[in-house]
Protein backbone atom coordinates (compact mmCIF):
# COMPACT_ATOMS: atom_id res chain seq x y z
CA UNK A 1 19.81 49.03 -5.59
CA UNK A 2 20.41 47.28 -2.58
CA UNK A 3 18.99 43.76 -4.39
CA UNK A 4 21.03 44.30 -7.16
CA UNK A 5 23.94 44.68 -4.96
CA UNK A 6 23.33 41.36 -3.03
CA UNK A 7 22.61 39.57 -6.65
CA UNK A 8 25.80 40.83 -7.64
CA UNK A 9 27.67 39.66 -5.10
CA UNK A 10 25.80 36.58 -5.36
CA UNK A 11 26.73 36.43 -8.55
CA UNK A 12 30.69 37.45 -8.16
CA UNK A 13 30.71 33.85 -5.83
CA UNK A 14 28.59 31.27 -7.11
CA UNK A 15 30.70 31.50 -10.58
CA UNK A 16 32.88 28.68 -10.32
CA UNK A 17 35.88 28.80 -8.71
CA UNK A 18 38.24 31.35 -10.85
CA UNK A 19 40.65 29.09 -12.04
CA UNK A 20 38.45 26.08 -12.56
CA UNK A 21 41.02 23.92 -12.41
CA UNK A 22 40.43 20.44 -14.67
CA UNK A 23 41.98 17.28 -14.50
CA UNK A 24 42.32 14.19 -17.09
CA UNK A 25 39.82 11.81 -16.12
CA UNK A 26 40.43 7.87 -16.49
CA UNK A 27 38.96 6.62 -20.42
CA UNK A 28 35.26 6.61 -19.69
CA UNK A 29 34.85 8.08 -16.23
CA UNK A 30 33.52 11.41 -17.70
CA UNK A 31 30.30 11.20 -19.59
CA UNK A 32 30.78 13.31 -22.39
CA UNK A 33 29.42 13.41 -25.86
CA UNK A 34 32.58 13.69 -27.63
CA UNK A 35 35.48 12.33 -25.61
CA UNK A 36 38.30 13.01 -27.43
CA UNK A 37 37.45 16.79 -27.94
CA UNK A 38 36.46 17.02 -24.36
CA UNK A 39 39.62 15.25 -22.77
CA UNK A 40 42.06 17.59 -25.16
CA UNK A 41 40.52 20.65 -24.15
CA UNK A 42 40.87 19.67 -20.45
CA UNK A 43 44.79 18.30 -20.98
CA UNK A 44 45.34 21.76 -22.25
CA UNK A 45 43.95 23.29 -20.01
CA UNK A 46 45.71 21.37 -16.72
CA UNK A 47 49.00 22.19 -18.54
CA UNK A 48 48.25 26.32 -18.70
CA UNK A 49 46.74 26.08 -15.27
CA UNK A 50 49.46 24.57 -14.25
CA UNK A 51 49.46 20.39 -13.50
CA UNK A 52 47.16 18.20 -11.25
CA UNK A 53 49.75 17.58 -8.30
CA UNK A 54 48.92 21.26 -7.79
CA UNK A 55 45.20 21.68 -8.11
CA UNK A 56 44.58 18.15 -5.93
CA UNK A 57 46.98 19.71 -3.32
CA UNK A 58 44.59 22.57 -2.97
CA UNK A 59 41.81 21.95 0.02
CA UNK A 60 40.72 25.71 0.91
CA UNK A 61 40.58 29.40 -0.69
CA UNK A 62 40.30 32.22 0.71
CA UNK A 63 39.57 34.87 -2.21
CA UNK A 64 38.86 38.67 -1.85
CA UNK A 65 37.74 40.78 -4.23
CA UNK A 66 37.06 45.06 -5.13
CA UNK A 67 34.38 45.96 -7.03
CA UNK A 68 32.02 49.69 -7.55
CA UNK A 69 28.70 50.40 -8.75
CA UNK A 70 27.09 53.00 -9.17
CA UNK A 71 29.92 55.39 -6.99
CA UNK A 72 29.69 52.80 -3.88
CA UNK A 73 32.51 50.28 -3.33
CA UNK A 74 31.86 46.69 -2.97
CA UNK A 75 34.32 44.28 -0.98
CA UNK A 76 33.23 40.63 -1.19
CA UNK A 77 35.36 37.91 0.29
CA UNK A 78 34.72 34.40 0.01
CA UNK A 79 36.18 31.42 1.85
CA UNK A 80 35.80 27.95 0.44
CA UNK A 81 36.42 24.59 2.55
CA UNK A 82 36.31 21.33 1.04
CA UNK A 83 38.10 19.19 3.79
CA UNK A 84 35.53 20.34 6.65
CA UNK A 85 32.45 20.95 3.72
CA UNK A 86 32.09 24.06 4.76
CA UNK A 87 31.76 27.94 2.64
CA UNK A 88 31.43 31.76 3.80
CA UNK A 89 30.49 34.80 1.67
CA UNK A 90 30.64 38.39 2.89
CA UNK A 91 29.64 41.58 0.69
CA UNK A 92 30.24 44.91 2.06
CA UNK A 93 29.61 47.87 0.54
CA UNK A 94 31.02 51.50 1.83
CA UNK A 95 32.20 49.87 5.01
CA UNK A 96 28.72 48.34 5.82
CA UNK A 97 28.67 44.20 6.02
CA UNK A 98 25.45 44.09 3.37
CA UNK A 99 24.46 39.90 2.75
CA UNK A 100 26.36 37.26 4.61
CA UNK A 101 25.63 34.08 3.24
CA UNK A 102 26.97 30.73 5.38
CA UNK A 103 27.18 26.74 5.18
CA UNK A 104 28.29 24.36 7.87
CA UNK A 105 27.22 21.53 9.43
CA UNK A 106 24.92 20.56 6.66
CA UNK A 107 22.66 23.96 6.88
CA UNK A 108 23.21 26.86 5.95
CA UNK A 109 21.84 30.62 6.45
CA UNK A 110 21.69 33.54 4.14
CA UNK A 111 21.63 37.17 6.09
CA UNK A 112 20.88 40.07 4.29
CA UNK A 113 19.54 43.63 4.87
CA UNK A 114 18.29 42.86 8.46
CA UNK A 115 17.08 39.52 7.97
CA UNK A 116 17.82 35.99 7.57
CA UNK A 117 16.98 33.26 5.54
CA UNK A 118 17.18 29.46 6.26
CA UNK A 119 18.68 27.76 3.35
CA UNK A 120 16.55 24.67 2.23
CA UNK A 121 18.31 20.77 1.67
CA UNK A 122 18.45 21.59 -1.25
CA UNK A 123 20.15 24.79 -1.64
CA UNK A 124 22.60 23.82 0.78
CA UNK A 125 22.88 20.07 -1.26
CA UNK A 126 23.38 22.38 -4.70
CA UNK A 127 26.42 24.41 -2.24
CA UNK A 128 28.00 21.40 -1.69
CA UNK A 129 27.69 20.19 -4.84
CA UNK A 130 29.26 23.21 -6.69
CA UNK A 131 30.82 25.85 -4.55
CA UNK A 132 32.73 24.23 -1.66
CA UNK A 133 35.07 21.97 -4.14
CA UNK A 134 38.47 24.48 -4.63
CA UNK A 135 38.54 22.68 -8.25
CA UNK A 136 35.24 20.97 -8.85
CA UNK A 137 36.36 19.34 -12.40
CA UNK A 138 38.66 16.64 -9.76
CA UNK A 139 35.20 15.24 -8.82
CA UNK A 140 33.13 15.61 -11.78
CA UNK A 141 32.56 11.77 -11.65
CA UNK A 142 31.89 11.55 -8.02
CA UNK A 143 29.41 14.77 -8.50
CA UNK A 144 27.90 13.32 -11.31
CA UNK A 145 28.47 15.98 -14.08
CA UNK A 146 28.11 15.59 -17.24
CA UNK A 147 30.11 17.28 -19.68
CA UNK A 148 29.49 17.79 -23.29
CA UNK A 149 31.76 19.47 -26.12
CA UNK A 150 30.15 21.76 -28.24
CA UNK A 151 32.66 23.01 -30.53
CA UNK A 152 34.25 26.65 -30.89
CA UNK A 153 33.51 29.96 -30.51
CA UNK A 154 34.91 33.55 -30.63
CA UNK A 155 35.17 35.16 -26.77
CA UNK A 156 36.22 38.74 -26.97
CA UNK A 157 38.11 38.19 -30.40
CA UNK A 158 39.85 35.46 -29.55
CA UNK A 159 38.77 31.42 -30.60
CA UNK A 160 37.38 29.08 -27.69
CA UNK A 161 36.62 25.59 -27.23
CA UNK A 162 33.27 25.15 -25.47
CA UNK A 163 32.66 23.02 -23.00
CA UNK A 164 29.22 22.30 -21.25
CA UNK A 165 28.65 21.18 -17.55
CA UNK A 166 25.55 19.92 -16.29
CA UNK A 167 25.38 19.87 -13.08
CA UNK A 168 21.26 20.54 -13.08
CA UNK A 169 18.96 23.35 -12.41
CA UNK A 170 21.25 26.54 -11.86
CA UNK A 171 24.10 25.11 -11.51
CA UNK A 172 24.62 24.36 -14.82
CA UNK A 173 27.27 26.03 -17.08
CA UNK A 174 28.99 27.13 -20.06
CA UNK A 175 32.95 27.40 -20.22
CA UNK A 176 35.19 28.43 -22.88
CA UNK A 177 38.63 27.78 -22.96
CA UNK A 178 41.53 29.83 -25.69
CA UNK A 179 42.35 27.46 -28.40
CA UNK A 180 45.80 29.47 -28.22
CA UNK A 181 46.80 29.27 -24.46
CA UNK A 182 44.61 26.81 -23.28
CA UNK A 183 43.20 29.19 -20.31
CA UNK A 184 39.44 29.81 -19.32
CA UNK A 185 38.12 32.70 -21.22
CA UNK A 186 34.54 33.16 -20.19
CA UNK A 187 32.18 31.50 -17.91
CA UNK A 188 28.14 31.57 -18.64
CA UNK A 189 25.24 30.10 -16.27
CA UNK A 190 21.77 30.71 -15.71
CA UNK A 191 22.79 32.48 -11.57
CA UNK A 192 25.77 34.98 -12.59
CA UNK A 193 25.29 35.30 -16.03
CA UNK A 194 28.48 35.99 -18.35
CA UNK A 195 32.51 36.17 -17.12
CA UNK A 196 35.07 37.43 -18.41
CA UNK A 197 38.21 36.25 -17.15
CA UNK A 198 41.60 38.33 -17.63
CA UNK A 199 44.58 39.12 -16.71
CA UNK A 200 45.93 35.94 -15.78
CA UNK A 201 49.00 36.11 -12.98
CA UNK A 202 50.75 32.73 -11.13
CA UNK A 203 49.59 32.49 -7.26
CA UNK A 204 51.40 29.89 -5.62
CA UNK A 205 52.44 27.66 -8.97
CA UNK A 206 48.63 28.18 -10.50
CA UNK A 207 47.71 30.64 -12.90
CA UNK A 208 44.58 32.54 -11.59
CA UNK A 209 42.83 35.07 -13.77
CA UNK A 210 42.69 38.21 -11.61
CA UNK A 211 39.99 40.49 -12.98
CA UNK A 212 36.06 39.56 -13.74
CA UNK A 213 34.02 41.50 -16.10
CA UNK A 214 30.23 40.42 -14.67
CA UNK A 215 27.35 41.02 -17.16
CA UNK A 216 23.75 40.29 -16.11
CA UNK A 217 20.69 40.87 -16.47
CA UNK A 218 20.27 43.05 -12.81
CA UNK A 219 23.15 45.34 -14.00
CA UNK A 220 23.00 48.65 -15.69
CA UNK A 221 26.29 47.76 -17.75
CA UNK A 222 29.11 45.20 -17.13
CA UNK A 223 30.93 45.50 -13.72
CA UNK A 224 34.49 44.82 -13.50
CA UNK A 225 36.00 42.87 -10.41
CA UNK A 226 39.23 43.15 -9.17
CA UNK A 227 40.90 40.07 -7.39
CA UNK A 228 43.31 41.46 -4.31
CA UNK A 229 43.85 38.15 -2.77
CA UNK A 230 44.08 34.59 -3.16
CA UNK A 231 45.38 32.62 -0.42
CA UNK A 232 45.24 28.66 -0.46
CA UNK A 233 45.34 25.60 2.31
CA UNK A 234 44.83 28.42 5.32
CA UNK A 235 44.75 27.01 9.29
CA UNK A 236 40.78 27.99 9.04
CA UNK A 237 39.59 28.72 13.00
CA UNK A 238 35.72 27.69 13.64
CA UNK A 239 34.98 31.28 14.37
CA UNK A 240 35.51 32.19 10.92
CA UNK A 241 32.11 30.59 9.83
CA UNK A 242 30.13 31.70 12.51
């Protein structure tokens, strides 16, 4: 129980940011097997979210989140900061701090169940590459991800335009956006498996989904997550990453 727990929470943060904010790229700058489709689903999609001036302002997140399995309460927060490259994930379950995972400095430690774990170059390059970035679709170019359309499909009911992202190995993914409202509807990659994203509510001018249904493979059924907080562009004290 107590790996499921920690691949869970794993899970809960290395899904893309929630709001996965995207941003029209110049003619050509995003490789992309059909352009036109890709670039329309992404205008949309800055204009539900709600504009680039916004998502470029953003530089850290703080996010927190509720979750329960099983009877036993799960509290994960997560702090993302781009500026200073830097990311923190706690998980605590019934009161008890259960995985801590951390990235500074260019190295990074995972801590979990008494012990920790040295990340290697290139877990901590693949952290860099796809966690600490607020909105990672502003640097898609710079990142080098590729992005291919691959027509529509039905999420929960509703019709979605699917977009691919490969950003190689496990950090590849999936993401559907509502041909109606232009949000993100569901997120699928080979680490957290498939989110739901609902419930969609403005937090400071961008609209952030706050519930995740989870399913995977290490669950019994599909866990719902409950955003509490979302706080942006916080004065972010060393400490906090220790």
């Amino acid at each position: 129980m107590k790996k499921t727990i920690i691949i869970l929470a794993f899970s809960l943060w290395v899904a893309p940011m929630a709001s996965e904010a995207h941003v029209v790229a110049e003619e050509g700058s995003i490789k992309v097997k059909d352009e036109n489709s890709v670039k329309e689903v992404i205008d949309n999609y800055i204009k539900a979210t709600g504009g680039e001036s916004k998502m470029k302002a953003i530089y850290n997140v703080e996010m927190n989140m509720e979750a329960e399995i099983q009877g036993m309460k799960l509290l994960i927060q997560g702090i993302t900061d781009q500026k200073n490259e830097r990311m923190l994930n706690v998980t605590e379950v019934n009161g008890n701090v259960m995985s801590k995972t951390v990235v500074k400095d260019g190295a990074g430690t995972v801590s979990a169940m008494g012990q920790e774990q040295t990340l290697t170059d290139e877990q901590v390059a693949a952290v860099l590459k796809n966690q600490i970035y607020a909105f990672r679709e502003l640097y898609l170019d710079d990142l080098g991800i590729a992005v291919t359309f691959e027509g529509t499909a039905e999420v929960e009911g509703e019709q979605a335009y699917k977009l691919a992202f490969d950003a190689g190995g496990d950090g590849n993914t999936t993401e559907y956006y509502s041909v109606a409202s232009g949000l993100k509807l569901q997120t699928e990659s080979p680490a957290a498996g498939k989110i739901v994203y609902k419930d969609y509510k403005e937090v400071d001018g961008l609209m952030m989904p706050m519930t995740m249904v989870i399913t995977n493979s290490m669950l019994p059924m599909p866990l719902k997550a409950n955003i509490t907080s979302i706080e942006f562009n916080q004065e972010l004290d060393d400490s906090v990453f220790n």
